[in-house]
C-alpha atoms as a PDB file:
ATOM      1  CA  UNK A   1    -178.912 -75.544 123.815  1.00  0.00           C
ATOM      2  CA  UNK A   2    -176.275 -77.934 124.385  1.00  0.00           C
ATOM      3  CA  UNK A   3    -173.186 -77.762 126.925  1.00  0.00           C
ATOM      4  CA  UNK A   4    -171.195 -77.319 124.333  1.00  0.00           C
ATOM      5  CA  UNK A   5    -172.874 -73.719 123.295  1.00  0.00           C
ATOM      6  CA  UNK A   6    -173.057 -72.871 126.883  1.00  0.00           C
ATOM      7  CA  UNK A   7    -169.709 -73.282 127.481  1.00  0.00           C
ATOM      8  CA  UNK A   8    -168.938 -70.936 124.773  1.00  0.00           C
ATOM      9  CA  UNK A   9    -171.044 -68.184 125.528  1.00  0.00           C
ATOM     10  CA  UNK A  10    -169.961 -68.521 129.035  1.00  0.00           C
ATOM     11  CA  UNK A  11    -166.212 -67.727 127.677  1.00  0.00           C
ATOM     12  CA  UNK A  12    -167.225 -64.708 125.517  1.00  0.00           C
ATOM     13  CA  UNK A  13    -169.428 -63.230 128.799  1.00  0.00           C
ATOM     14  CA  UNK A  14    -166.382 -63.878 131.386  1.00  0.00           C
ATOM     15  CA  UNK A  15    -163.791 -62.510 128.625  1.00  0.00           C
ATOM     16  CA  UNK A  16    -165.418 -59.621 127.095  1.00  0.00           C
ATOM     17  CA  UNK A  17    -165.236 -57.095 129.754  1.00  0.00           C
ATOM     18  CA  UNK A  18    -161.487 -57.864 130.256  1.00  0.00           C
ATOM     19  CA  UNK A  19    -160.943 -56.936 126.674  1.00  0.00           C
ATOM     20  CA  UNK A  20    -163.154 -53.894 126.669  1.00  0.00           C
ATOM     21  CA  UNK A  21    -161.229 -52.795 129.496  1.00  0.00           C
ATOM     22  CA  UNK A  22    -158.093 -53.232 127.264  1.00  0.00           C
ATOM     23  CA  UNK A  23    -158.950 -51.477 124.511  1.00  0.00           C
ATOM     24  CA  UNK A  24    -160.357 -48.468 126.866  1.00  0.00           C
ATOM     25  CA  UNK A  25    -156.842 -48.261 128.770  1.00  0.00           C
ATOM     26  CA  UNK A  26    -155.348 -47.646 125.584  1.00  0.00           C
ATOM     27  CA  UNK A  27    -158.065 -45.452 124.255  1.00  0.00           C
ATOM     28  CA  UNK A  28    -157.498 -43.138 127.911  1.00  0.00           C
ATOM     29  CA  UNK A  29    -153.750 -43.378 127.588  1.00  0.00           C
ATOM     30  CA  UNK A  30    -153.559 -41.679 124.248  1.00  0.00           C
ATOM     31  CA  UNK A  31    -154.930 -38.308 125.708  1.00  0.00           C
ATOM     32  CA  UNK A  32    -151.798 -38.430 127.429  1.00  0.00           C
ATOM     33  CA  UNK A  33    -149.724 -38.156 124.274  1.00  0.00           C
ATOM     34  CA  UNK A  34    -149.366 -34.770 122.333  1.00  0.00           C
ATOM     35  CA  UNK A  35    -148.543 -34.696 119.035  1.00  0.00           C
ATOM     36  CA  UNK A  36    -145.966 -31.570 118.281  1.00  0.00           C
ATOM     37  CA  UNK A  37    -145.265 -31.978 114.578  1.00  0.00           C
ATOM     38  CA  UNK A  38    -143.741 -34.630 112.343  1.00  0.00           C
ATOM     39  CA  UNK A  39    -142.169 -37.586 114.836  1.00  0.00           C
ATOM     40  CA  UNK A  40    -142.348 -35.643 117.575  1.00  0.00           C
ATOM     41  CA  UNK A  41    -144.520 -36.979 120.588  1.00  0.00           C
ATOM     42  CA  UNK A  42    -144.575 -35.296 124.486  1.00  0.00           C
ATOM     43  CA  UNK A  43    -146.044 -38.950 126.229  1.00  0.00           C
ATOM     44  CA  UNK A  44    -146.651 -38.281 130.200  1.00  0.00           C
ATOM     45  CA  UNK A  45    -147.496 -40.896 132.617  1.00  0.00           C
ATOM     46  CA  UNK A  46    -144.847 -42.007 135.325  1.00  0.00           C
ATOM     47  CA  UNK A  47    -141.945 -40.335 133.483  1.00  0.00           C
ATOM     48  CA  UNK A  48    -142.499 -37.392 130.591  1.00  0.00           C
ATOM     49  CA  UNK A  49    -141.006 -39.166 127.474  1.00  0.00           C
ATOM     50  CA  UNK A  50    -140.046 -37.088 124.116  1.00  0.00           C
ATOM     51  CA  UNK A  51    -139.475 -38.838 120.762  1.00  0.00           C
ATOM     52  CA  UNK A  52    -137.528 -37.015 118.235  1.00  0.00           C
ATOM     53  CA  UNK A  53    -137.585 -33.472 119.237  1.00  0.00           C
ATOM     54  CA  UNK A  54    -137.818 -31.359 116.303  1.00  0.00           C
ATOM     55  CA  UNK A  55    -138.846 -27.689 115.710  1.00  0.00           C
ATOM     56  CA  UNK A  56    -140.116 -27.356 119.971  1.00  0.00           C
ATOM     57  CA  UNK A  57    -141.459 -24.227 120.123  1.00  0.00           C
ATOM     58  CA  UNK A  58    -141.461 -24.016 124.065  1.00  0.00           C
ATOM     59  CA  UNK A  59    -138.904 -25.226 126.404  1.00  0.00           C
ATOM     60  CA  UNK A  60    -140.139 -28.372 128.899  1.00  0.00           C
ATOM     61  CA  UNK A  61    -137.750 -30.688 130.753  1.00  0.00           C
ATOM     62  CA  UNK A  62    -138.237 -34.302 129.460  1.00  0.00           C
ATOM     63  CA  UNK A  63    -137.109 -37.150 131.544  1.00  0.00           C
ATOM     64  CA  UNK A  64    -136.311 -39.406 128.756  1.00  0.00           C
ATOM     65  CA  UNK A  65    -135.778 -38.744 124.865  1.00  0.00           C
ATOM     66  CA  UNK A  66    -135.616 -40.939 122.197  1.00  0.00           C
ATOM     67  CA  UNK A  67    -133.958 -40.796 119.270  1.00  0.00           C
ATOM     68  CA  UNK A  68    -134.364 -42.847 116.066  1.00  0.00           C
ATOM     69  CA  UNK A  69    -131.727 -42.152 114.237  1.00  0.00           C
ATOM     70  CA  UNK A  70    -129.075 -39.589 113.009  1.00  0.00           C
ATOM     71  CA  UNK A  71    -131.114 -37.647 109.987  1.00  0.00           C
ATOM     72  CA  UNK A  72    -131.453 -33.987 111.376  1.00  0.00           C
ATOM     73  CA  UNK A  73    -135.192 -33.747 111.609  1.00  0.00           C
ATOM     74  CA  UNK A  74    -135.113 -36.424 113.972  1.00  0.00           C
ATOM     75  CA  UNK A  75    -131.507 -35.621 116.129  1.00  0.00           C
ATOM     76  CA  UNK A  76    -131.776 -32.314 116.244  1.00  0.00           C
ATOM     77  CA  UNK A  77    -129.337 -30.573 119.553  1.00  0.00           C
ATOM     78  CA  UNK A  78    -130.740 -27.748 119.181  1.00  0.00           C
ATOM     79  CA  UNK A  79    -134.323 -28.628 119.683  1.00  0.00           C
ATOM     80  CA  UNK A  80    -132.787 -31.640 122.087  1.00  0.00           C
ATOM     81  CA  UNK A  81    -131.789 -29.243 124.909  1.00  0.00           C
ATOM     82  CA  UNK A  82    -134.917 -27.307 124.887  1.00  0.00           C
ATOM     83  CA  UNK A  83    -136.174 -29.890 126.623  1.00  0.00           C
ATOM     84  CA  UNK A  84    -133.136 -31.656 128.254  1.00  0.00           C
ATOM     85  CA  UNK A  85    -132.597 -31.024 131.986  1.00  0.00           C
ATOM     86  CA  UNK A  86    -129.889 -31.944 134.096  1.00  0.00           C
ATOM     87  CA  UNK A  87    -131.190 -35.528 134.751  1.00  0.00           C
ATOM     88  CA  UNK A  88    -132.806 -36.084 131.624  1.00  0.00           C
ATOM     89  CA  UNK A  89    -131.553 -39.078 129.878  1.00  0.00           C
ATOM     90  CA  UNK A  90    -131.186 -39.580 125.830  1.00  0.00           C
ATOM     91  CA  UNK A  91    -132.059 -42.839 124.528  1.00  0.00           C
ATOM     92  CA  UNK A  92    -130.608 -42.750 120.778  1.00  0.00           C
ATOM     93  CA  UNK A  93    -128.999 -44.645 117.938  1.00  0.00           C
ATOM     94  CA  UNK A  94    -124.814 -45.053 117.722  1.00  0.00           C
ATOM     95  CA  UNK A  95    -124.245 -42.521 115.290  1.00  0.00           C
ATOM     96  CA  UNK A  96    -126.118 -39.218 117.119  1.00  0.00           C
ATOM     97  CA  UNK A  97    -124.262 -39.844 120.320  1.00  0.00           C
ATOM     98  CA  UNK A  98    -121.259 -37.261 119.111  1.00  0.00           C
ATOM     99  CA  UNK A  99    -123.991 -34.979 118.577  1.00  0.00           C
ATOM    100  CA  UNK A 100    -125.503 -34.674 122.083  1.00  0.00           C
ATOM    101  CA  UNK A 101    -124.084 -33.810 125.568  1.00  0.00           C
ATOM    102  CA  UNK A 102    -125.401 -35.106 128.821  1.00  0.00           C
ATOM    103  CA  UNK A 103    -126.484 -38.766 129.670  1.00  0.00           C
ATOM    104  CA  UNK A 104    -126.562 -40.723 126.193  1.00  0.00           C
ATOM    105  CA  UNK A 105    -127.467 -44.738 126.197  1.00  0.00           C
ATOM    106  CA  UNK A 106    -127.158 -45.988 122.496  1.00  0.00           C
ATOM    107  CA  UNK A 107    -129.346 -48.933 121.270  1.00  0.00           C
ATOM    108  CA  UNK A 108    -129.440 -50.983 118.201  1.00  0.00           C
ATOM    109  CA  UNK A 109    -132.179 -53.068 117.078  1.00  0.00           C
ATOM    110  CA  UNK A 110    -132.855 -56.030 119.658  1.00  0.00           C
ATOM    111  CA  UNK A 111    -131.697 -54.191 122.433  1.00  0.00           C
ATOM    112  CA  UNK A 112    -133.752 -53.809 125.850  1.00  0.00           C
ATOM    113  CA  UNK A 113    -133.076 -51.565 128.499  1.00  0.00           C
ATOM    114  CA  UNK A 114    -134.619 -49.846 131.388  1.00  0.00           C
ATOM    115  CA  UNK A 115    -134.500 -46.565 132.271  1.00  0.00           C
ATOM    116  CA  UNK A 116    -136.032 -44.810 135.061  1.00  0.00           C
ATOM    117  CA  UNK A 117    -137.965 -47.639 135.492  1.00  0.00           C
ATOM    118  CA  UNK A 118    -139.308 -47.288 132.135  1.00  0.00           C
ATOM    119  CA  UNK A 119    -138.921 -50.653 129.620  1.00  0.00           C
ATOM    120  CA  UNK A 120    -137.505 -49.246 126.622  1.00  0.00           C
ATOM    121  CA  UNK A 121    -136.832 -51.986 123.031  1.00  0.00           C
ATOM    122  CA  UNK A 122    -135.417 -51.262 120.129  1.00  0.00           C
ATOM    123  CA  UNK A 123    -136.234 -52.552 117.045  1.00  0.00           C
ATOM    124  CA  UNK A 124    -135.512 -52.091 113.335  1.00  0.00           C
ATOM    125  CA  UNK A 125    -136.848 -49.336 111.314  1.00  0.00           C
ATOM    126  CA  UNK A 126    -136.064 -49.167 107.584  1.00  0.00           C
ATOM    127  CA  UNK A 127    -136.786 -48.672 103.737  1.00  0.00           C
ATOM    128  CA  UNK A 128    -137.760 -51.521 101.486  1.00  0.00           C
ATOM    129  CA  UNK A 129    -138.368 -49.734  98.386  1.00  0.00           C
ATOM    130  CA  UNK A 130    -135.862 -46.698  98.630  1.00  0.00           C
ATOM    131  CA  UNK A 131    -132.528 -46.069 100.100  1.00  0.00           C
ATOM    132  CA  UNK A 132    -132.950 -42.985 102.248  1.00  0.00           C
ATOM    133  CA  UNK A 133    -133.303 -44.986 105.569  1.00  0.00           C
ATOM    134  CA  UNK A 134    -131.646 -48.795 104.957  1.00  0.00           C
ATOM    135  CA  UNK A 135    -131.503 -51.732 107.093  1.00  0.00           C
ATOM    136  CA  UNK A 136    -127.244 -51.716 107.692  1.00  0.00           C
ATOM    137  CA  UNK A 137    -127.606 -48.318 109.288  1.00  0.00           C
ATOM    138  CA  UNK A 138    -128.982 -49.469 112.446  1.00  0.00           C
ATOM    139  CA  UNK A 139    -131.698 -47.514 112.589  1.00  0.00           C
ATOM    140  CA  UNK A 140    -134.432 -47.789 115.012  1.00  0.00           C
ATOM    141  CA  UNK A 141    -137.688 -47.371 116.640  1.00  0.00           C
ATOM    142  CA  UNK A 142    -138.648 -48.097 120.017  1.00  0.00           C
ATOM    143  CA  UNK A 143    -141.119 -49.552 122.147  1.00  0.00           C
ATOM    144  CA  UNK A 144    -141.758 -48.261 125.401  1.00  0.00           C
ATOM    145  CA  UNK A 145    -144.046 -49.124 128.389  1.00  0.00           C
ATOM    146  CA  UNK A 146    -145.287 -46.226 130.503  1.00  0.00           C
ATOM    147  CA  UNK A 147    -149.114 -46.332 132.622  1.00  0.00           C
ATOM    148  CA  UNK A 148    -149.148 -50.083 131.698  1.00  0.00           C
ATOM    149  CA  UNK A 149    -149.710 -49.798 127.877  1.00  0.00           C
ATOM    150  CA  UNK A 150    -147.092 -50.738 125.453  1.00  0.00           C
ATOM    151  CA  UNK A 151    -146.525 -47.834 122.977  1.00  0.00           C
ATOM    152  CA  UNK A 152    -144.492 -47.709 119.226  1.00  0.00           C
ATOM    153  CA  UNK A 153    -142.937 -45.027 117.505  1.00  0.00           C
ATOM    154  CA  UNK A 154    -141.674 -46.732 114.474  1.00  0.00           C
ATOM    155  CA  UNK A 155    -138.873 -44.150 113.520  1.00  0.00           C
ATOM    156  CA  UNK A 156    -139.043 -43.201 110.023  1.00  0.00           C
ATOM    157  CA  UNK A 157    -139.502 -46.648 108.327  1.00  0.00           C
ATOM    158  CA  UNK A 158    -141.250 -48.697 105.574  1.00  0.00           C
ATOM    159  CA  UNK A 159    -143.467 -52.011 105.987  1.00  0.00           C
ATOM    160  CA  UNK A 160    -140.992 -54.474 106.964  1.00  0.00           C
ATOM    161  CA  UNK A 161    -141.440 -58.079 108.284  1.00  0.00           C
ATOM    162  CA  UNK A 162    -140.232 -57.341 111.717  1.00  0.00           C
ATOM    163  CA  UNK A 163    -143.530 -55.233 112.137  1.00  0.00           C
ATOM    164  CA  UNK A 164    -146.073 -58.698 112.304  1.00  0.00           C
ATOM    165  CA  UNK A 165    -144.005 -60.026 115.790  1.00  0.00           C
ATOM    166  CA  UNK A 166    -144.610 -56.548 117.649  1.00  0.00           C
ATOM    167  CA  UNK A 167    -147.144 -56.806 120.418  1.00  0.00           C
ATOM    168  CA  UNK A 168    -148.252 -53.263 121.235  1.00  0.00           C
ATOM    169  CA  UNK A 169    -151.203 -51.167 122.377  1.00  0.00           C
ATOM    170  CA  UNK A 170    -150.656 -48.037 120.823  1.00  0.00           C
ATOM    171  CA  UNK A 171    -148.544 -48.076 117.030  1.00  0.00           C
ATOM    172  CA  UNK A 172    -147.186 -44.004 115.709  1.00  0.00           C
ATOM    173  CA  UNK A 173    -146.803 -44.981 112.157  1.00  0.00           C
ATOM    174  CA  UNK A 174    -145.326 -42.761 109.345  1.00  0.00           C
ATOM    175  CA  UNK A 175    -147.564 -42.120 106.642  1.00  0.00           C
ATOM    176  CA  UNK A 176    -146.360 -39.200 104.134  1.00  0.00           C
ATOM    177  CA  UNK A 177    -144.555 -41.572 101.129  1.00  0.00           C
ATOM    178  CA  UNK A 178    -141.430 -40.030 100.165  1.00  0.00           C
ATOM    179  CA  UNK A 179    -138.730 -41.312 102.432  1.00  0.00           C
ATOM    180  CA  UNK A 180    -141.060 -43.624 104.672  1.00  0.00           C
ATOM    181  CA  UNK A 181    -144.268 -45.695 104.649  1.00  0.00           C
ATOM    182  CA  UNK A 182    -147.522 -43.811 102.118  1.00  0.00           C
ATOM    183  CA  UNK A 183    -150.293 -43.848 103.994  1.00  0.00           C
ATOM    184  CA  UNK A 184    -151.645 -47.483 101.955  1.00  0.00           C
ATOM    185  CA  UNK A 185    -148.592 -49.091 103.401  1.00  0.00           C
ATOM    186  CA  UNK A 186    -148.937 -48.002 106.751  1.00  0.00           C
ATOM    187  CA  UNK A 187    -152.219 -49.782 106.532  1.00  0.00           C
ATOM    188  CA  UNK A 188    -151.011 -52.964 105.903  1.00  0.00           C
ATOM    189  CA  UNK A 189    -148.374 -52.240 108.642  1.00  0.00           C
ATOM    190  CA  UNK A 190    -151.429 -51.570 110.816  1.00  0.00           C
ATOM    191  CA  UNK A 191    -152.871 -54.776 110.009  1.00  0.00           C
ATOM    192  CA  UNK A 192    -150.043 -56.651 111.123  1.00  0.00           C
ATOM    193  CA  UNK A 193    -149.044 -54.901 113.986  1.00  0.00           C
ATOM    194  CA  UNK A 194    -152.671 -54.708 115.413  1.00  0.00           C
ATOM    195  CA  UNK A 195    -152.199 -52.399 117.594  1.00  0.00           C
ATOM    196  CA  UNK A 196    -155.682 -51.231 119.965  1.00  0.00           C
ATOM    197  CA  UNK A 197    -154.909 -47.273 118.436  1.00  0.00           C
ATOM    198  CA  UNK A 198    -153.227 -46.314 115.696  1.00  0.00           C
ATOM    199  CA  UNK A 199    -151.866 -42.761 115.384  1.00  0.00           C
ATOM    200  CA  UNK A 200    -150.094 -41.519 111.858  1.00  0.00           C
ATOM    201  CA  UNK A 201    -147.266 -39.236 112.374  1.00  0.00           C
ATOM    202  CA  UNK A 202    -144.724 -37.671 109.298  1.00  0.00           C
ATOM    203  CA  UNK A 203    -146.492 -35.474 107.523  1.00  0.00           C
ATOM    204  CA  UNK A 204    -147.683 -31.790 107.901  1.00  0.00           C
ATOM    205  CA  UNK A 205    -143.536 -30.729 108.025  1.00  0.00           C
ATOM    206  CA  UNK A 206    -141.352 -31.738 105.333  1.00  0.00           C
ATOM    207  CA  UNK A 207    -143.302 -33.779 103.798  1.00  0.00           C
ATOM    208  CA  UNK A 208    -147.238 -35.175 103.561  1.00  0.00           C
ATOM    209  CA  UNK A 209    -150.486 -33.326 104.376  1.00  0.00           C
ATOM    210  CA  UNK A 210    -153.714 -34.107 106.537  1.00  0.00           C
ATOM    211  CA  UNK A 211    -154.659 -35.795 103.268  1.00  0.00           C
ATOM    212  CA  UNK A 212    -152.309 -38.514 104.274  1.00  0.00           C
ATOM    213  CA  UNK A 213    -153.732 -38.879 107.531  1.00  0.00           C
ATOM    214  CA  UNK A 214    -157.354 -39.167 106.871  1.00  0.00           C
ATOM    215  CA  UNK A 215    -156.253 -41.769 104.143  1.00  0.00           C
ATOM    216  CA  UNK A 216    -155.103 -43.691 106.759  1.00  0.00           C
ATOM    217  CA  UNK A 217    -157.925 -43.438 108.898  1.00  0.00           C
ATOM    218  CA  UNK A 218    -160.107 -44.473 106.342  1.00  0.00           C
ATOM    219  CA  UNK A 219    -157.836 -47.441 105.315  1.00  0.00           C
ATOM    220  CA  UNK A 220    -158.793 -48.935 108.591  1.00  0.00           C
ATOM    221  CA  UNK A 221    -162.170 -48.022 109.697  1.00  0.00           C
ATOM    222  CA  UNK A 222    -163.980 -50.518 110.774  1.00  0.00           C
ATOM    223  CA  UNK A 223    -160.436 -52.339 111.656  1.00  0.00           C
ATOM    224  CA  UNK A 224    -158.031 -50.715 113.902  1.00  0.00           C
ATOM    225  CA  UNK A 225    -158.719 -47.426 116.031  1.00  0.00           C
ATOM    226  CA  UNK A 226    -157.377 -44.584 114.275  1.00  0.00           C
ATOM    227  CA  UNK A 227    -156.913 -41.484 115.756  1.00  0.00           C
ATOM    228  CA  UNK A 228    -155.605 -38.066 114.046  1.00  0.00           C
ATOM    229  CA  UNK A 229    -153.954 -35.810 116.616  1.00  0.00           C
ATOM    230  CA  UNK A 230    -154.000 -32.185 116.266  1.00  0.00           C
ATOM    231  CA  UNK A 231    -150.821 -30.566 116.371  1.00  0.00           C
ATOM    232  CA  UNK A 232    -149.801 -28.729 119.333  1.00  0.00           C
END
């Protein structure tokens, strides 16, 4: 064995466990987000984060929402203020801000902020192939740090380009056709995000089934982490 090999396999012994560790953090962190139907995500760690509140069935008092954009299953103010307190603060798109009361910040794609001490990025989230959700809307979804792992809800999007210069740990893709990704294309988004965990989200609600889920799963076994939440 020359130095040459042993240099190598000292590399892959020293870096190994660092990356295992990695890819566990982001494995633990994801029984810390709850899947309530469609986009909608309750993520705890230092701050309780909601994405997209829609159809809440019990009140809860989030300390930051996001909102993608201004289609009603995503900013709803009705299901918003079951779970809006006094300090909460909603992170959303220009055009819901008439729609909600309280402490609004607006982002458009590119934007970073930080709020509550959580890192919050915008970034663009759009159809390709159909004109329900299209790029000169502004539309967005966000990635957010919170317990050290960097998490993406992609808002209610199609496979763009944008998606292969994200570096995250934990991707919520949409994967019911229809007005966003099919389940095939959110595997290819998968593959160029590469996240550690992939979770689909957009189906079981208006539109999509479990079918759509477990296509997606098995679109990237053996590749990416998937893992199929059960509603709660």
């Amino acid at each position: 064995m020359n130095n040459k090999t042993l240099l190598i396999i000292l590399i892959l012994f020293l870096i190994t466990p660092f990356a295992f560790a990695e890819g566990k953090e982001a494995d633990n962190m994801v029984e810390n987000i709850h899947w309530l139907g469609h986009d909608t995500f309750k993520i705890t760690g230092e701050k309780v984060i909601y994405t997209d509140p829609f159809h809440i069935r019990k009140k809860d008092i989030a300390d930051i929402i996001l909102i993608t954009h201004g289609h009603r299953d995503h900013c709803s103010p009705e299901d918003i203020k079951k779970v809006q307190g006094p300090d909460t603060i909603i992170v959303a798109t220009p055009d819901c801000k008439e729609k909600l009361s309280g402490g609004v910040r607006t982002m458009k794609p590119g934007d970073r902020i930080t709020v509550g001490g959580v890192e919050i990025e915008a970034v663009p989230a759009y159809n390709t192939n159909k004109q329900f959700h299209t790029k000169d809307k502004g539309w967005v979804g966000y990635i957010f740090t919170i317990s050290g792992q960097r998490i993406y809800i992609a808002g209610d999007t199609d496979h763009i380009p944008e998606m292969s210069d994200l570096k995250v740990d934990i991707a919520l893709l949409p994967v019911s056709g229809t007005y966003v990704m099919t389940a095939e294309e959110a595997v290819s988004a998968a593959l160029d995000i590469k996240p550690k965990v992939a979770i689909p989200m957009h189906y079981n609600s208006i539109v999509g089934t479990e079918k759509d889920a477990e296509r997606f799963a098995e679109g990237l076994k053996g590749k990416i982490e998937v893992r199929i939440l059960k509603q709660e």
